[in-house]
Protein backbone atom coordinates (compact mmCIF):
# COMPACT_ATOMS: atom_id res chain seq x y z
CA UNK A 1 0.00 0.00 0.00
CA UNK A 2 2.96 2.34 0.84
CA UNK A 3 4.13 1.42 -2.91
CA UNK A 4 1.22 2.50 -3.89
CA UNK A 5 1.24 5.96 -2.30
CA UNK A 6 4.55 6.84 -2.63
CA UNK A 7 3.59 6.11 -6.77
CA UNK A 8 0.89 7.93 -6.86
CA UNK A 9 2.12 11.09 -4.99
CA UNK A 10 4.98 10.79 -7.15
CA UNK A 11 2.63 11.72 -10.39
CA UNK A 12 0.73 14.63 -8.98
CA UNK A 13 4.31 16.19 -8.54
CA UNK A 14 4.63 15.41 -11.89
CA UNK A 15 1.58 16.43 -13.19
CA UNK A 16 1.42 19.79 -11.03
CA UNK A 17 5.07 20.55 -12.82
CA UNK A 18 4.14 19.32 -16.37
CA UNK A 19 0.96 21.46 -16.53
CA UNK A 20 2.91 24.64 -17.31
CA UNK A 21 3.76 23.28 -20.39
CA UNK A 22 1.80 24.43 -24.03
CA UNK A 23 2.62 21.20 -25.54
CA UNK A 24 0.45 19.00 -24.05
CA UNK A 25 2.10 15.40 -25.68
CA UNK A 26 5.18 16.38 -24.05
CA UNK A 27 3.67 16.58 -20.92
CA UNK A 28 1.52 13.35 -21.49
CA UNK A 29 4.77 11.48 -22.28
CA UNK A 30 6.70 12.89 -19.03
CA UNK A 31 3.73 11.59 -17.11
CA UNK A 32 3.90 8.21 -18.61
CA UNK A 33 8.17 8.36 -18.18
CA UNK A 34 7.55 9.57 -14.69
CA UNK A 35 5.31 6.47 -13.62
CA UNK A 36 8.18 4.38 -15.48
CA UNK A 37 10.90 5.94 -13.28
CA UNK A 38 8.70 5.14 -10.51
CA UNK A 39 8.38 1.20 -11.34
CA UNK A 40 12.19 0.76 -12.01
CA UNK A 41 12.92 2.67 -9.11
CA UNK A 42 14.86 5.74 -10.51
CA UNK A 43 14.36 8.69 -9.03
CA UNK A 44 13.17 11.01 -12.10
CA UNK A 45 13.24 14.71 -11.36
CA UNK A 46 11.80 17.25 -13.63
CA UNK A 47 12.83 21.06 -13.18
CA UNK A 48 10.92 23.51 -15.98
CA UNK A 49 11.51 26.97 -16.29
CA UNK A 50 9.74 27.34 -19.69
CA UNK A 51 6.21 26.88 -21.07
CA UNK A 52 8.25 25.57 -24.17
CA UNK A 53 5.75 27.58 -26.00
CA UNK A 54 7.46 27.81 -29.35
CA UNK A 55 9.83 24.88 -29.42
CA UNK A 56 9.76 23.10 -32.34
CA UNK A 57 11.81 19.67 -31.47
CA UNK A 58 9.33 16.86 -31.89
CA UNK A 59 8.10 15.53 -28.40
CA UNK A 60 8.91 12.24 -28.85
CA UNK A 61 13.14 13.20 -29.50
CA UNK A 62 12.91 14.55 -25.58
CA UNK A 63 11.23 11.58 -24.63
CA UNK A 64 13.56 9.08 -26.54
CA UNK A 65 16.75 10.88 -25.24
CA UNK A 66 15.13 10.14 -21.01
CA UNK A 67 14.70 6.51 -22.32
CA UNK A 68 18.46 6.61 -23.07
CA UNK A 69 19.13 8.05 -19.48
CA UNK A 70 17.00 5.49 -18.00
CA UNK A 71 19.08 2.67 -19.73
CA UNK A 72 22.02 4.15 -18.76
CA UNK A 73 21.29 3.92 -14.94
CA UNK A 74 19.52 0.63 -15.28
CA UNK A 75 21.56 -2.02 -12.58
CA UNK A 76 22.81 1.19 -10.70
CA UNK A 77 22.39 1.33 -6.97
CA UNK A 78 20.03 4.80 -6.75
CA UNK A 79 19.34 5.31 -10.36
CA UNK A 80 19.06 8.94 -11.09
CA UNK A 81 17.55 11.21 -14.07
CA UNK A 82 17.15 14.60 -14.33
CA UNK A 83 15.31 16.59 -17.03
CA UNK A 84 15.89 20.49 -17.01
CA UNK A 85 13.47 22.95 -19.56
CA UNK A 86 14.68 26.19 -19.60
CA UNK A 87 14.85 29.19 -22.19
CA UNK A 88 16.72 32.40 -22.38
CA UNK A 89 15.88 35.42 -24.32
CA UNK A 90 17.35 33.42 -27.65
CA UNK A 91 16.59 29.76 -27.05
CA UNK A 92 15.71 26.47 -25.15
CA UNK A 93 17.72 24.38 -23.30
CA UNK A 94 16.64 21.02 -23.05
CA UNK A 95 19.23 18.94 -20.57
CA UNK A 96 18.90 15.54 -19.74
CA UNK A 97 21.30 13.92 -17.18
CA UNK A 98 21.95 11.00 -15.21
CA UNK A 99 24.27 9.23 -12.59
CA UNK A 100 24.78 6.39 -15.18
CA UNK A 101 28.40 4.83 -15.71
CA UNK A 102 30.45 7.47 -17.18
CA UNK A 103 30.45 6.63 -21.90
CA UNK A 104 33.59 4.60 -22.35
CA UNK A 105 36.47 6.90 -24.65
CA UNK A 106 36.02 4.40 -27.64
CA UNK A 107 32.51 4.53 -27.68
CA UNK A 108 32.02 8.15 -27.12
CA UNK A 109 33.32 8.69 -30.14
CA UNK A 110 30.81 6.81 -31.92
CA UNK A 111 27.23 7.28 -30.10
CA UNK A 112 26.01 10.05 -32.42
CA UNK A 113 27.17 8.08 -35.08
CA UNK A 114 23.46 6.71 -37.37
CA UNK A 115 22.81 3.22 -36.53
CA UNK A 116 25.38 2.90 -33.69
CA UNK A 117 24.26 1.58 -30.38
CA UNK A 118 25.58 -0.18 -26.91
CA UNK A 119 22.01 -1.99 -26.28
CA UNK A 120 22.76 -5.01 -28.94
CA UNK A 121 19.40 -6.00 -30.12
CA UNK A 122 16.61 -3.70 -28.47
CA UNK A 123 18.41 -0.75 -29.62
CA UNK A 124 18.25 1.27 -32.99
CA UNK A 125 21.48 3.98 -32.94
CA UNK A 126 19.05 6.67 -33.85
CA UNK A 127 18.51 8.39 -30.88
CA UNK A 128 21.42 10.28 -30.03
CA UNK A 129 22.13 10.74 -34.34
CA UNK A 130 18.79 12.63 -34.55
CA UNK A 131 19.70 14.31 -31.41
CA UNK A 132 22.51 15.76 -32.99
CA UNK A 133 21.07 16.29 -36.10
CA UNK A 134 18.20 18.24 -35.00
CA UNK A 135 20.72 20.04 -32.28
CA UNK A 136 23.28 21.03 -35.34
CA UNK A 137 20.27 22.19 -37.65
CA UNK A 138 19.16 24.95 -34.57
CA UNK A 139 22.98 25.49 -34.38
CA UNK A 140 22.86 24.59 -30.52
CA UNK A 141 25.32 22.97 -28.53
CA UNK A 142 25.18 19.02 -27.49
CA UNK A 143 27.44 17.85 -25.03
């Protein structure tokens, strides 16, 4: 029953934050990733300082790069993700991190490359190369 509390309390935090957003599938998706953090036990914390009013990054990009943080902390001790939403007078900044083992040298040279991936079969390499792609086409920063 505690399970269950602690769960639900969990979303209404969630869903209190998410509601400032104007794209409503974003926040639907950060709902659904939030309950998902909460059944793999990884604490999934969601700062926004932006309505995110005129971004124009697909929803689902965000939401594939937090399933790449949640992979990345799977088997970890207290598995940790953190998305941050913020905008300045020029842009959005869209940061997802985690407490994940750090990329090994060899392979961080080839994550963003199209097809690439560390997750064998269940994996596609696209996330991080559209990432990039759509990241390089704003001229923004990724790193």
């Amino acid at each position: 029953m505690a399970g269950y509390i602690n769960e639900l309390a969990e979303n209404m935090k969630a869903e209190s934050k998410l509601s400032r957003l104007s794209q409503a599938e974003l926040a639907a998706f950060l709902i659904k990733k939030t309950a998902v953090a909460v059944n793999r036990g990884i604490m999934f914390e969601i700062e926004i300082d932006t309505d995110l009013k005129g971004l124009s990054v697909p929803s689902t990009k965000i939401v594939a790069i937090i399933g790449n943080a949640f992979y990345a902390v799977s088997g970890h001790s207290s598995p940790q993700v953190r998305l941050t939403l913020a905008e300045d007078s020029y842009s959005y900044k869209v940061t997802v991190s985690n407490n994940g083992p750090e990329t090994p040298e060899g392979v961080r040279d080839r994550i963003f490359e199209n097809g690439y991936t560390t997750k064998g079969s269940s994996g596609s390499g696209y996330g991080l190369y559209i990432s990039k792609n759509l990241v390089e086409k704003r001229e923004g920063p990724l790193g």
